[in-house]
PDB file of N, CA and C in Angstrom:
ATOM      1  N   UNK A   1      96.846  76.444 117.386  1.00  0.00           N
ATOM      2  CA  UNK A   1      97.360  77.399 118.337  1.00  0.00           C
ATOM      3  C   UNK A   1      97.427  76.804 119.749  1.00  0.00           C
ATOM      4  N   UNK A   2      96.439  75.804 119.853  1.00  0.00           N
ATOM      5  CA  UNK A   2      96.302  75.348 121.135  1.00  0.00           C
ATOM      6  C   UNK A   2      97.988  74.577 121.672  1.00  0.00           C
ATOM      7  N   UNK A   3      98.867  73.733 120.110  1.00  0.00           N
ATOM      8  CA  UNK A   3      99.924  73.163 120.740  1.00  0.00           C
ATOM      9  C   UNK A   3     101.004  74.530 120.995  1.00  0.00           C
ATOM     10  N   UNK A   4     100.872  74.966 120.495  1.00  0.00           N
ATOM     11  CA  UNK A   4     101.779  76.305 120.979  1.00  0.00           C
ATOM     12  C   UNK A   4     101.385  76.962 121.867  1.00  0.00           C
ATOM     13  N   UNK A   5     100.421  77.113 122.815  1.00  0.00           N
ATOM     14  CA  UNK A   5     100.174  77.550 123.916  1.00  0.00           C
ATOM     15  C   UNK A   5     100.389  76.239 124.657  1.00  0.00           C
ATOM     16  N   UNK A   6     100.334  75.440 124.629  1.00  0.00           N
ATOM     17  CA  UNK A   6     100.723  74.211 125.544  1.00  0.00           C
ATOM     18  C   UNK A   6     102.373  74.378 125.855  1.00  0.00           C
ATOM     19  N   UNK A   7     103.049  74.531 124.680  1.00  0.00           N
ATOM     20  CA  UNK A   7     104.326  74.314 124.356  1.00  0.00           C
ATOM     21  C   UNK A   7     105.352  75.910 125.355  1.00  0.00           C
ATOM     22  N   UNK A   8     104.625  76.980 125.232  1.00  0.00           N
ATOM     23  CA  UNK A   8     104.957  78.260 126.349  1.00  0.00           C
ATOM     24  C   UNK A   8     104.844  77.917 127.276  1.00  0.00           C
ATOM     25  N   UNK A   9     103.970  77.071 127.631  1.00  0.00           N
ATOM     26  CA  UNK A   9     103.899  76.909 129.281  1.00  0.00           C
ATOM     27  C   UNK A   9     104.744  76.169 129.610  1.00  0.00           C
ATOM     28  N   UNK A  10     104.727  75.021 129.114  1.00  0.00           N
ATOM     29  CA  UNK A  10     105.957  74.243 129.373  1.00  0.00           C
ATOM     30  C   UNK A  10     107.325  74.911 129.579  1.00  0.00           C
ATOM     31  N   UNK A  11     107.727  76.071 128.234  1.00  0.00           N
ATOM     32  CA  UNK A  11     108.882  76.568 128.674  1.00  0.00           C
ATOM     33  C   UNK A  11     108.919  77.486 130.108  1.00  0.00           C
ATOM     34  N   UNK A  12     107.866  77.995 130.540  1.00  0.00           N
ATOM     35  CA  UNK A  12     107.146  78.808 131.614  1.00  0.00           C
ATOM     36  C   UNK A  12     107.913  77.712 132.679  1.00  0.00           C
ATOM     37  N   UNK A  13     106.974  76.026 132.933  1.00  0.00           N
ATOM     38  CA  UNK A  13     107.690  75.694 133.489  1.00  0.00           C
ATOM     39  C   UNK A  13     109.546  75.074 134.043  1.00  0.00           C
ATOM     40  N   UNK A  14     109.682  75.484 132.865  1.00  0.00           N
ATOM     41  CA  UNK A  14     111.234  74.893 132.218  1.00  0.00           C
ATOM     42  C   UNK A  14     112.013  75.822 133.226  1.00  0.00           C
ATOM     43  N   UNK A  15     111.575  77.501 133.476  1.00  0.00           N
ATOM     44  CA  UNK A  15     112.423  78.432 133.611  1.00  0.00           C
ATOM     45  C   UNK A  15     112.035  78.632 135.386  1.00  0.00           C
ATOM     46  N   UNK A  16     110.849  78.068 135.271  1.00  0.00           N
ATOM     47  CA  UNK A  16     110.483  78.272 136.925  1.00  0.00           C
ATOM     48  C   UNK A  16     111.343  76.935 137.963  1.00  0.00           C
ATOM     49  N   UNK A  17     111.824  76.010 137.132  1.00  0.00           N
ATOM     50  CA  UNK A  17     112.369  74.413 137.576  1.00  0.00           C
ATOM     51  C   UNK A  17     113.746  75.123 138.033  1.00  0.00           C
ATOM     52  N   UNK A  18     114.392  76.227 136.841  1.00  0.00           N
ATOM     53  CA  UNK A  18     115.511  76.767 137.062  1.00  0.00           C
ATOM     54  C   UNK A  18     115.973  77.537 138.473  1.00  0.00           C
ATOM     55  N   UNK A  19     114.432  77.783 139.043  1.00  0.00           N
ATOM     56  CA  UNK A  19     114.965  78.692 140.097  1.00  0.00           C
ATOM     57  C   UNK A  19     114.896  77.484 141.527  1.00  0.00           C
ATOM     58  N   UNK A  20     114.829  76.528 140.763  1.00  0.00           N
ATOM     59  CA  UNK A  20     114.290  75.384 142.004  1.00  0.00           C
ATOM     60  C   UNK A  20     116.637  75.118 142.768  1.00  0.00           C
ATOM     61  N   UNK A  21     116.028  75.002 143.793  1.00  0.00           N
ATOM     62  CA  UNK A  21     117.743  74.560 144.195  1.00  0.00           C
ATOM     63  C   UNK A  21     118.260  73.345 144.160  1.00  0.00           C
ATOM     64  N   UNK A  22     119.173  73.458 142.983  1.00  0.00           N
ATOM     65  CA  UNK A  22     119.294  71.798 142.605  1.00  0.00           C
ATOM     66  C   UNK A  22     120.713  71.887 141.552  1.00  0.00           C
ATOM     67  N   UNK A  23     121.843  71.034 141.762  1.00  0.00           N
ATOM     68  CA  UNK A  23     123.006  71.153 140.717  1.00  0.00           C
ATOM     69  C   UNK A  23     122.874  71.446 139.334  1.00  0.00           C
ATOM     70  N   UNK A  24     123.621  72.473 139.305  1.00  0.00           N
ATOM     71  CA  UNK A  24     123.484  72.921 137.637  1.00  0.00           C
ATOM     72  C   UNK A  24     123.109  71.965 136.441  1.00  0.00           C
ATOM     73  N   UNK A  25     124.175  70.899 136.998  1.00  0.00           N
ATOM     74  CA  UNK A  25     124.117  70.045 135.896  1.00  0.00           C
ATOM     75  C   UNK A  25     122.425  69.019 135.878  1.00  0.00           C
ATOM     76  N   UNK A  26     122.139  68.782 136.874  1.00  0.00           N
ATOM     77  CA  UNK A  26     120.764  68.647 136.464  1.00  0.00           C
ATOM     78  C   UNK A  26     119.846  69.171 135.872  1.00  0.00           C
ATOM     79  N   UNK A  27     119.928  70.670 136.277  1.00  0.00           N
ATOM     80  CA  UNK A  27     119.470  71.838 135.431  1.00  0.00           C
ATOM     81  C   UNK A  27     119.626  71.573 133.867  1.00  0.00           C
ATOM     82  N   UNK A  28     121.057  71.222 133.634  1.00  0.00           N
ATOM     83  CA  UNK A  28     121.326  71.126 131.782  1.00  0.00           C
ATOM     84  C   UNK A  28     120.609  69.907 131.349  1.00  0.00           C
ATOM     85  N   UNK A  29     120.110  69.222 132.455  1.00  0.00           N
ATOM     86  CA  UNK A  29     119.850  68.185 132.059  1.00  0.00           C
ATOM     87  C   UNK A  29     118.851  67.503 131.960  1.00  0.00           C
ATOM     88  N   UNK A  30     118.113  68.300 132.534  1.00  0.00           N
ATOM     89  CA  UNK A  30     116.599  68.728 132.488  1.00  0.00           C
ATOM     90  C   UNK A  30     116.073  69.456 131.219  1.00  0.00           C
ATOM     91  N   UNK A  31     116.938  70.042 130.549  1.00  0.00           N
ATOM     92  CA  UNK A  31     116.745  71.156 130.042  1.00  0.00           C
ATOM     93  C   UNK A  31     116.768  70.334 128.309  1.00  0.00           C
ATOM     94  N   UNK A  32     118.182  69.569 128.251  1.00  0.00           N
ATOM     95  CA  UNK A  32     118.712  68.686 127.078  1.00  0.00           C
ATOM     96  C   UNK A  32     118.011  67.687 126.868  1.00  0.00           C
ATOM     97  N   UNK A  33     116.868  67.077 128.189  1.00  0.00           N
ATOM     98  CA  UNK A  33     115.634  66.001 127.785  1.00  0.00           C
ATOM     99  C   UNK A  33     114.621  66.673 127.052  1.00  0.00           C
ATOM    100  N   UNK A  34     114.188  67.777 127.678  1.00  0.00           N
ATOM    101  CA  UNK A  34     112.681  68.865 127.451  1.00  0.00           C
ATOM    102  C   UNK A  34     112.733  69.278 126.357  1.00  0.00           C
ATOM    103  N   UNK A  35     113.679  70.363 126.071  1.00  0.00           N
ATOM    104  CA  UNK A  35     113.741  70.924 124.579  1.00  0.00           C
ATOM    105  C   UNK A  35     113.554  70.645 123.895  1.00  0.00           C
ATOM    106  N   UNK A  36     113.695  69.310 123.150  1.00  0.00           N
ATOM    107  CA  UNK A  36     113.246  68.718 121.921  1.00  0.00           C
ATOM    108  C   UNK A  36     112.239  68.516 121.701  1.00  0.00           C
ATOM    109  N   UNK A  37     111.531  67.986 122.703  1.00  0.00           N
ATOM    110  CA  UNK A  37     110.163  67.839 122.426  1.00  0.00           C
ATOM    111  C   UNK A  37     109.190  69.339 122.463  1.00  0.00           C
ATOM    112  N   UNK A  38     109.889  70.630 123.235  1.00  0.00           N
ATOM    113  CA  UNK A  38     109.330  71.550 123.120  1.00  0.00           C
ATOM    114  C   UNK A  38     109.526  71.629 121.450  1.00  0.00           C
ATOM    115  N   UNK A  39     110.331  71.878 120.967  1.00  0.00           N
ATOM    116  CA  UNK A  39     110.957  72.365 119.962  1.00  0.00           C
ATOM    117  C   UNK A  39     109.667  71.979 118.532  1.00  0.00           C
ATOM    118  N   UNK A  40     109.375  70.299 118.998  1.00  0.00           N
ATOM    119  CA  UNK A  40     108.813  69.410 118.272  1.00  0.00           C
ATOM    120  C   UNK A  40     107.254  69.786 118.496  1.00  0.00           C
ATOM    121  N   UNK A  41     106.896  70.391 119.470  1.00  0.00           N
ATOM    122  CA  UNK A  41     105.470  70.693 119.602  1.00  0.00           C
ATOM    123  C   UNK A  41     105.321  72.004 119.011  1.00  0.00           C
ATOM    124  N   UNK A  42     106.547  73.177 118.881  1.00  0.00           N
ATOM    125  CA  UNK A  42     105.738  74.365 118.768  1.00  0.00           C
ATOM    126  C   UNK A  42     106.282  74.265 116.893  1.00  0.00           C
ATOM    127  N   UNK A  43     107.372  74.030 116.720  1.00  0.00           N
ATOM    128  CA  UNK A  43     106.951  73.072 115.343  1.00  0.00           C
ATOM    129  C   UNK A  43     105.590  72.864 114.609  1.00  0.00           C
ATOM    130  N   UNK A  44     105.051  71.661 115.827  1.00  0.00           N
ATOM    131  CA  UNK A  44     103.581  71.201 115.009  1.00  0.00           C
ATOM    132  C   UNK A  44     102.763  72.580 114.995  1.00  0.00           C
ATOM    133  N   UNK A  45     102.631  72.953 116.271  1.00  0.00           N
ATOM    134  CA  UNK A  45     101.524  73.940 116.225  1.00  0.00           C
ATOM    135  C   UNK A  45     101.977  75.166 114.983  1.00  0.00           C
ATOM    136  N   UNK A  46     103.014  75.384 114.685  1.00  0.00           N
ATOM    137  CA  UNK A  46     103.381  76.703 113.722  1.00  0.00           C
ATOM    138  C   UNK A  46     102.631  76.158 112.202  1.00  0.00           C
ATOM    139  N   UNK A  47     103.162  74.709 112.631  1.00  0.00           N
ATOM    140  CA  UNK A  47     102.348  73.982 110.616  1.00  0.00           C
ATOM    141  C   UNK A  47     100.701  73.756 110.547  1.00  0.00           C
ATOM    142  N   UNK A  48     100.374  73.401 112.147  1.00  0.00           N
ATOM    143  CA  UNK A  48      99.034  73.430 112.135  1.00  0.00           C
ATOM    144  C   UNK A  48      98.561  74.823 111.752  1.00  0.00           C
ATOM    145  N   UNK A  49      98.907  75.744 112.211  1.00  0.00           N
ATOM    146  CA  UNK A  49      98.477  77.557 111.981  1.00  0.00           C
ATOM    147  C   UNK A  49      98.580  77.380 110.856  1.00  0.00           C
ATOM    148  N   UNK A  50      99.090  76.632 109.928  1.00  0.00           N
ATOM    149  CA  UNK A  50      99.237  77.348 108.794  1.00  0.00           C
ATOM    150  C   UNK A  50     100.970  77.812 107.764  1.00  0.00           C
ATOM    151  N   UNK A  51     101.315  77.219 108.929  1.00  0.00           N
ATOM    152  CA  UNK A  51     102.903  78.014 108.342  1.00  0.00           C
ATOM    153  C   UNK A  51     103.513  77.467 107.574  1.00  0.00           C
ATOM    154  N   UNK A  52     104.991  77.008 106.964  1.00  0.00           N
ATOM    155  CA  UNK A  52     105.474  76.962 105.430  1.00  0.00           C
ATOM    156  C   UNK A  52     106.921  75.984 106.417  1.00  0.00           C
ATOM    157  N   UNK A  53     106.430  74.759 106.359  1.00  0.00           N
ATOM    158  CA  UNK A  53     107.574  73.965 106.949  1.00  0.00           C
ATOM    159  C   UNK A  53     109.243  74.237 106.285  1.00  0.00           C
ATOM    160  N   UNK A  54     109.657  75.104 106.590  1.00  0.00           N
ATOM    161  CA  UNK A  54     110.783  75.542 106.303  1.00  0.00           C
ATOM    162  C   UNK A  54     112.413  74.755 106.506  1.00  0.00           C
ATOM    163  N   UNK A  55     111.846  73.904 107.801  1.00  0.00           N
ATOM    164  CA  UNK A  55     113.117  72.966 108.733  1.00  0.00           C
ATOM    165  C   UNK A  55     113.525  71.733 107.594  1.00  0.00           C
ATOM    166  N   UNK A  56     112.392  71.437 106.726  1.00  0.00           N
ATOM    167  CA  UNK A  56     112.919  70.297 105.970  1.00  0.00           C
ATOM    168  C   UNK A  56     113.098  70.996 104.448  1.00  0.00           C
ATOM    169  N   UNK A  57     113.085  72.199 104.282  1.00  0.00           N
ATOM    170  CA  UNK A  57     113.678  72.761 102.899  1.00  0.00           C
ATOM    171  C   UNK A  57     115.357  72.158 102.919  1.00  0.00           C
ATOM    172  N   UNK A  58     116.157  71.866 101.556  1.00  0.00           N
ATOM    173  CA  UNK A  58     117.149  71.598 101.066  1.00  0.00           C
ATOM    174  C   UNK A  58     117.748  72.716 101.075  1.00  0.00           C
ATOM    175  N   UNK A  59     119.008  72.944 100.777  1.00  0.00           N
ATOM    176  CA  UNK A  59     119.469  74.099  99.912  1.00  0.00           C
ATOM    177  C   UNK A  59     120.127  73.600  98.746  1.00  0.00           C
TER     178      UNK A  59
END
C-alpha cells in the first residue's frame, strides 16, 4: 500500500506543477515523462496488495 500512496502523491504533485505558469507544451511534457512510471508504481503496489495482474492476461 505504501507504493500506492507514494504513487497519489506524485499525481498530487503532477496536478499542482499544472497550475505552475509555464507553456502548455511543457506541461504535456512533463506529464508524457511522469505517467509511466506513475502508472508502473501503482501497478506494483495493486500486485503487492494482493491483486490479479490482469495487464498481462491474453485474450
Amino acid at each position: 500500500m505504501d507504493e500506492i500512496a507514494e504513487q497519489i502523491d506524485r499525481l498530487d504533485d503532477l496536478i499542482a506543477d499544472l497550475h505552475t505558469p509555464l507553456p502548455l507544451r511543457l506541461h504535456v511534457r512533463s506529464l508524457k515523462e511522469s505517467l509511466p512510471a506513475v502508472i508502473e508504481g501503482l501497478k506494483a503496489g495493486y500486485l503487492a496488495a494482493g491483486g490479479e495482474n490482469y495487464w498481462d492476461l491474453r485474450a
